[in-house]
N, C-alpha and C. Protein backbone atom coordinates (compact mmCIF):
# COMPACT_ATOMS: atom_id res chain seq x y z
N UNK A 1 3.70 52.58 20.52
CA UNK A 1 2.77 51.53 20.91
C UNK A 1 1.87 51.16 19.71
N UNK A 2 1.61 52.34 18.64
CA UNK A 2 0.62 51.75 17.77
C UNK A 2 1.29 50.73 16.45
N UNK A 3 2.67 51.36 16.24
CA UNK A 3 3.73 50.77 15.89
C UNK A 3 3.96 49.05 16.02
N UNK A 4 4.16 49.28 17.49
CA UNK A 4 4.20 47.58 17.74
C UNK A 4 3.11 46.87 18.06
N UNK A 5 1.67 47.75 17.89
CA UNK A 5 0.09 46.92 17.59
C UNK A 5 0.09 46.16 16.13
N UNK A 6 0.47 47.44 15.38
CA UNK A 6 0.47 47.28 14.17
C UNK A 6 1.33 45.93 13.13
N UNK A 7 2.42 46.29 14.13
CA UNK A 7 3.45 44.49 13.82
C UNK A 7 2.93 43.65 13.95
N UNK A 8 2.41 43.00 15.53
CA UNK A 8 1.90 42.28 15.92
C UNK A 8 0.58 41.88 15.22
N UNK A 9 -0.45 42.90 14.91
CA UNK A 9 -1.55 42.33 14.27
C UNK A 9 -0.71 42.15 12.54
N UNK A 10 -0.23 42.31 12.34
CA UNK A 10 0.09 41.67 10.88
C UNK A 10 0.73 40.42 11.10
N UNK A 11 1.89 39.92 12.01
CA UNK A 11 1.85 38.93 12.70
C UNK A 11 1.02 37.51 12.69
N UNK A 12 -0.14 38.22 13.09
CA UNK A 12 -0.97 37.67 13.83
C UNK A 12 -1.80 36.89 12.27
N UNK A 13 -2.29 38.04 11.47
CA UNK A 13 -2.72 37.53 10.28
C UNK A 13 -2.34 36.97 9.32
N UNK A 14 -0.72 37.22 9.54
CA UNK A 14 0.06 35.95 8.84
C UNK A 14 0.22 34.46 8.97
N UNK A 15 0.02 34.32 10.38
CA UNK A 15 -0.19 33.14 10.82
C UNK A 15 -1.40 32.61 10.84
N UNK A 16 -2.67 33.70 10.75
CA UNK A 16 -3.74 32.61 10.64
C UNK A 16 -4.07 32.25 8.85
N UNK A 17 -3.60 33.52 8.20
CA UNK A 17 -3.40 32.97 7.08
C UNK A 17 -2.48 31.57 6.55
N UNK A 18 -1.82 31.02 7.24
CA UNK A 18 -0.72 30.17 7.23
C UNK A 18 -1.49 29.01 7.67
N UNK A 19 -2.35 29.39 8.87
CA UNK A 19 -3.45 28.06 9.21
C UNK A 19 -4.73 27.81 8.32
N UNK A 20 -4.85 28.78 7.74
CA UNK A 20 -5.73 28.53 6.78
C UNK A 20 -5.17 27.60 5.42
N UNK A 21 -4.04 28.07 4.90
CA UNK A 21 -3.63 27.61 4.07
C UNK A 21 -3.35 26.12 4.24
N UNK A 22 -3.28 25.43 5.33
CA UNK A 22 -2.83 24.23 6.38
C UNK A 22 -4.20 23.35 6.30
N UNK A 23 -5.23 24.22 6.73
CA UNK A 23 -6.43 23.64 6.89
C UNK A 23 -6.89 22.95 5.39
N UNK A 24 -6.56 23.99 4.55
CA UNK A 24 -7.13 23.65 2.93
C UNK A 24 -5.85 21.86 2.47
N UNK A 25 -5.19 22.26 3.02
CA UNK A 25 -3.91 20.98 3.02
C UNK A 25 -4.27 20.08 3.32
N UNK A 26 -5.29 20.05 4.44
CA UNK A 26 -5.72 18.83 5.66
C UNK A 26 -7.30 18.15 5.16
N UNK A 27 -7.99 19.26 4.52
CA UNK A 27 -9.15 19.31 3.97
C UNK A 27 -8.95 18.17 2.63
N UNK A 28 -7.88 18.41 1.75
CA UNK A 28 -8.07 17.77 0.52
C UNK A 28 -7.06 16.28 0.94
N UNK A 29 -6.07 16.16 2.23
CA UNK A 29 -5.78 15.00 2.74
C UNK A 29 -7.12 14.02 2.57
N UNK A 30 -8.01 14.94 3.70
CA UNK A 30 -9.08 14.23 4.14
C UNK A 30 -9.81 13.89 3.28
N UNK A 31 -10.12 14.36 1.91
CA UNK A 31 -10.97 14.13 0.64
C UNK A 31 -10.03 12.72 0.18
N UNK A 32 -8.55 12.80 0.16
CA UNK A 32 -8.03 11.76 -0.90
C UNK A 32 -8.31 10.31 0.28
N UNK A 33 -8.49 10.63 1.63
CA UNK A 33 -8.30 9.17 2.67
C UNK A 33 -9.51 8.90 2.86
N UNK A 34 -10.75 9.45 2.46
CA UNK A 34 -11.64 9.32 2.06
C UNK A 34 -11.78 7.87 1.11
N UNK A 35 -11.36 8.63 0.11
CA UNK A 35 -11.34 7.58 -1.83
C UNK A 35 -10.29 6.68 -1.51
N UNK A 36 -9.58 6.66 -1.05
CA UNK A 36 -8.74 5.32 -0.43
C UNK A 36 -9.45 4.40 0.32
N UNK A 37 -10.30 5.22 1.40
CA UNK A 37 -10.88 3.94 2.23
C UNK A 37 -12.12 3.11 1.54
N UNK A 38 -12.47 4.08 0.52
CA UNK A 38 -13.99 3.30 -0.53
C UNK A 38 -13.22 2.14 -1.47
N UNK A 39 -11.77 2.02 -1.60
CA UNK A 39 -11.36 1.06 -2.45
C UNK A 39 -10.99 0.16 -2.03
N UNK A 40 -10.49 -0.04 -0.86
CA UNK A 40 -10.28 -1.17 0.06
C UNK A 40 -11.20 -2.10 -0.20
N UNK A 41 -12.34 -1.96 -0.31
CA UNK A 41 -13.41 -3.26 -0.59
C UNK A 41 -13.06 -3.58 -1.44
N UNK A 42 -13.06 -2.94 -2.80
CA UNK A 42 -12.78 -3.69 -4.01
C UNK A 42 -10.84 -4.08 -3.86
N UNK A 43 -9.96 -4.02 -3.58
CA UNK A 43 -8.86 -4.60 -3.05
C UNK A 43 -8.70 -5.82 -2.63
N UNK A 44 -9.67 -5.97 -1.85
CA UNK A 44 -9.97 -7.18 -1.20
C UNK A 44 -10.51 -8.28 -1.68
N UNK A 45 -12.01 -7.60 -2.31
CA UNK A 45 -12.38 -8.55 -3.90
C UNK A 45 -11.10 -8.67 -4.80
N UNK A 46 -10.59 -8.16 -4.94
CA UNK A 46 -9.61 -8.51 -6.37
C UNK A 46 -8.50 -9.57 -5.74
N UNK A 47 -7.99 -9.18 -4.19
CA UNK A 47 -6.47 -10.07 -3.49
C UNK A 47 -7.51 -10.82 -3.54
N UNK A 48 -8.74 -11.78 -3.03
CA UNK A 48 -9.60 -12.83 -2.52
C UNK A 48 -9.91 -13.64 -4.09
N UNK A 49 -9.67 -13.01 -5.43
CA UNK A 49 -10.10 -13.30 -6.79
C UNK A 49 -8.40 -14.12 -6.67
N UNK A 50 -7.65 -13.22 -6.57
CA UNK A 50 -6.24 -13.68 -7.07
C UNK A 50 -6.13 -14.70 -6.17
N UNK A 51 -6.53 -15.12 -5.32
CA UNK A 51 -5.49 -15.96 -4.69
C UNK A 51 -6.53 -17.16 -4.51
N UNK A 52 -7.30 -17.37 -4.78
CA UNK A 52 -8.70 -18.24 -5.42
C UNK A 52 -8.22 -19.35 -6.48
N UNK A 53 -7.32 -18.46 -7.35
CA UNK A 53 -7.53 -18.50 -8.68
C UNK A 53 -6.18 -19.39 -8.95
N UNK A 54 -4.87 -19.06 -7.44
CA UNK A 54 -3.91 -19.32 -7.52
C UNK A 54 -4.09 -20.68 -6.31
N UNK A 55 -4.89 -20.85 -5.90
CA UNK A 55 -5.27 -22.14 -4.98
C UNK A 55 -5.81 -22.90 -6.05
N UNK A 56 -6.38 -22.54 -6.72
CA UNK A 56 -6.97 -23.83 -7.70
C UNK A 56 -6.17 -24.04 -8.95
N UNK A 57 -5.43 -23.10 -9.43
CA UNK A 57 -4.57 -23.36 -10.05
C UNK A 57 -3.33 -24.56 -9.58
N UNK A 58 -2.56 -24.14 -8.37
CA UNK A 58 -2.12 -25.23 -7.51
C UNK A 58 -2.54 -26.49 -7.61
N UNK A 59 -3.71 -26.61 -7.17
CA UNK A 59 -4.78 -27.98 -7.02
C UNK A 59 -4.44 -28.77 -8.45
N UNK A 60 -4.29 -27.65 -9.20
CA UNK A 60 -4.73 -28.31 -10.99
C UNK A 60 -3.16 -28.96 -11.00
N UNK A 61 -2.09 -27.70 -10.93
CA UNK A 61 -0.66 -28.33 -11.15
C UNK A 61 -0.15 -29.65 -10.52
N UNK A 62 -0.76 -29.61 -8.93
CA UNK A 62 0.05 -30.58 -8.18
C UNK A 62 -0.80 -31.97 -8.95
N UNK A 63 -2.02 -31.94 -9.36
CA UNK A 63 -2.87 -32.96 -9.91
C UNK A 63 -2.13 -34.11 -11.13
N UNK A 64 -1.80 -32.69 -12.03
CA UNK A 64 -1.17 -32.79 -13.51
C UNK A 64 0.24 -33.49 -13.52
N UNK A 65 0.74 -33.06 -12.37
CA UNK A 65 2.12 -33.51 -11.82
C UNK A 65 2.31 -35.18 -11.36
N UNK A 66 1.00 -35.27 -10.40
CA UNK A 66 0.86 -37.11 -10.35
C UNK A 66 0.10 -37.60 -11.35
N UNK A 67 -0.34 -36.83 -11.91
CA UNK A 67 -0.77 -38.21 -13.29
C UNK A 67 0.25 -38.15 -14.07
N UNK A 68 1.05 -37.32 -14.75
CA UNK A 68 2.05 -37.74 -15.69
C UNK A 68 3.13 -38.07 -15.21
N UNK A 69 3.49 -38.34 -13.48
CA UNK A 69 5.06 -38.39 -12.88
C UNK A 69 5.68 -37.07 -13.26
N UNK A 70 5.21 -36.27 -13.18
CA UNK A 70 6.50 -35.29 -13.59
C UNK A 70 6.54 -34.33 -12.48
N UNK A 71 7.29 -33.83 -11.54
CA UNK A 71 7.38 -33.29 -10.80
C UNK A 71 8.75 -32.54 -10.60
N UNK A 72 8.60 -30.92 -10.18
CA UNK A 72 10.41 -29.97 -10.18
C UNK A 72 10.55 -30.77 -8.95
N UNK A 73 12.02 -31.36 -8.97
CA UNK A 73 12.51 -31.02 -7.63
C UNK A 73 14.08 -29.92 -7.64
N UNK A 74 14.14 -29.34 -6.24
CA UNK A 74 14.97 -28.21 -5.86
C UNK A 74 16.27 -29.38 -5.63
N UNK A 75 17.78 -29.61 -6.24
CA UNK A 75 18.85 -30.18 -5.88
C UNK A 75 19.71 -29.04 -5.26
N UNK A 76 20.30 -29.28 -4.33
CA UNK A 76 21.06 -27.81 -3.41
C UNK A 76 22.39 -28.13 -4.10
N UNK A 77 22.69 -27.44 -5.60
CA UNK A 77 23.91 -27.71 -5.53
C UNK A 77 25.22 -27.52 -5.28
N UNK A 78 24.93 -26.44 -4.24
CA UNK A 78 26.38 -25.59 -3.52
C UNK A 78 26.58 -26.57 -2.22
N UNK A 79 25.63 -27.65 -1.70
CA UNK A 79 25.88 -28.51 -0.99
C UNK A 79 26.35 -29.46 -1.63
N UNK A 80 26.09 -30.08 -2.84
CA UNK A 80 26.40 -31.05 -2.95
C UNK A 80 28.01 -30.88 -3.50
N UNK A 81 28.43 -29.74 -4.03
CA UNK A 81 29.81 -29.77 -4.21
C UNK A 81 30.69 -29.07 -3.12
N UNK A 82 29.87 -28.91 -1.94
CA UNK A 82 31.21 -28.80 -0.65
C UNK A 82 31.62 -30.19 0.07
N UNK A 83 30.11 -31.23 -0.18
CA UNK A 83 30.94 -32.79 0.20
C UNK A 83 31.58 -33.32 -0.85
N UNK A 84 32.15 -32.94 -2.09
CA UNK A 84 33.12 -33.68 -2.91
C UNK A 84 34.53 -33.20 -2.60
């Protein structure tokens, strides 16, 4: 009986050692989702900079495009050589 106390409590301390080791796992998760969620603001400033920057850029191209006539157009040309 002291035999199979003796298993059991080593057992026993293996596994909470195992949760401990788990906890320290979960602990430094929680530190890095932390510093992830403080950067999201600035993420947002920077996508809201970029795409600002790419709306007025637009504005400028499509502008540049009717004053000089010059404009891309897309010709589909895998259509146009299945009606020949």
């Amino acid at each position: 009986a002291v035999a199979a106390l003796d298993r059991a409590s080593a057992q026993f301390l293996k596994r909470i050692e195992d949760l401990g080791d788990n906890l320290d796992v979960m602990a430094d998760a929680g530190i890095i989702h932390g510093q992830v969620l403080q950067q999201w603001s600035n993420m947002f400033r920077i996508l809201n900079l970029f795409l600002s920057n790419r709306e007025q850029r637009t504005e400028e191209e499509d502008a540049s495009a009717l004053t000089t006539g010059e404009r891309l157009v897309r010709v589909p040309i895998d259509e146009l050589r299945q009606t020949d």
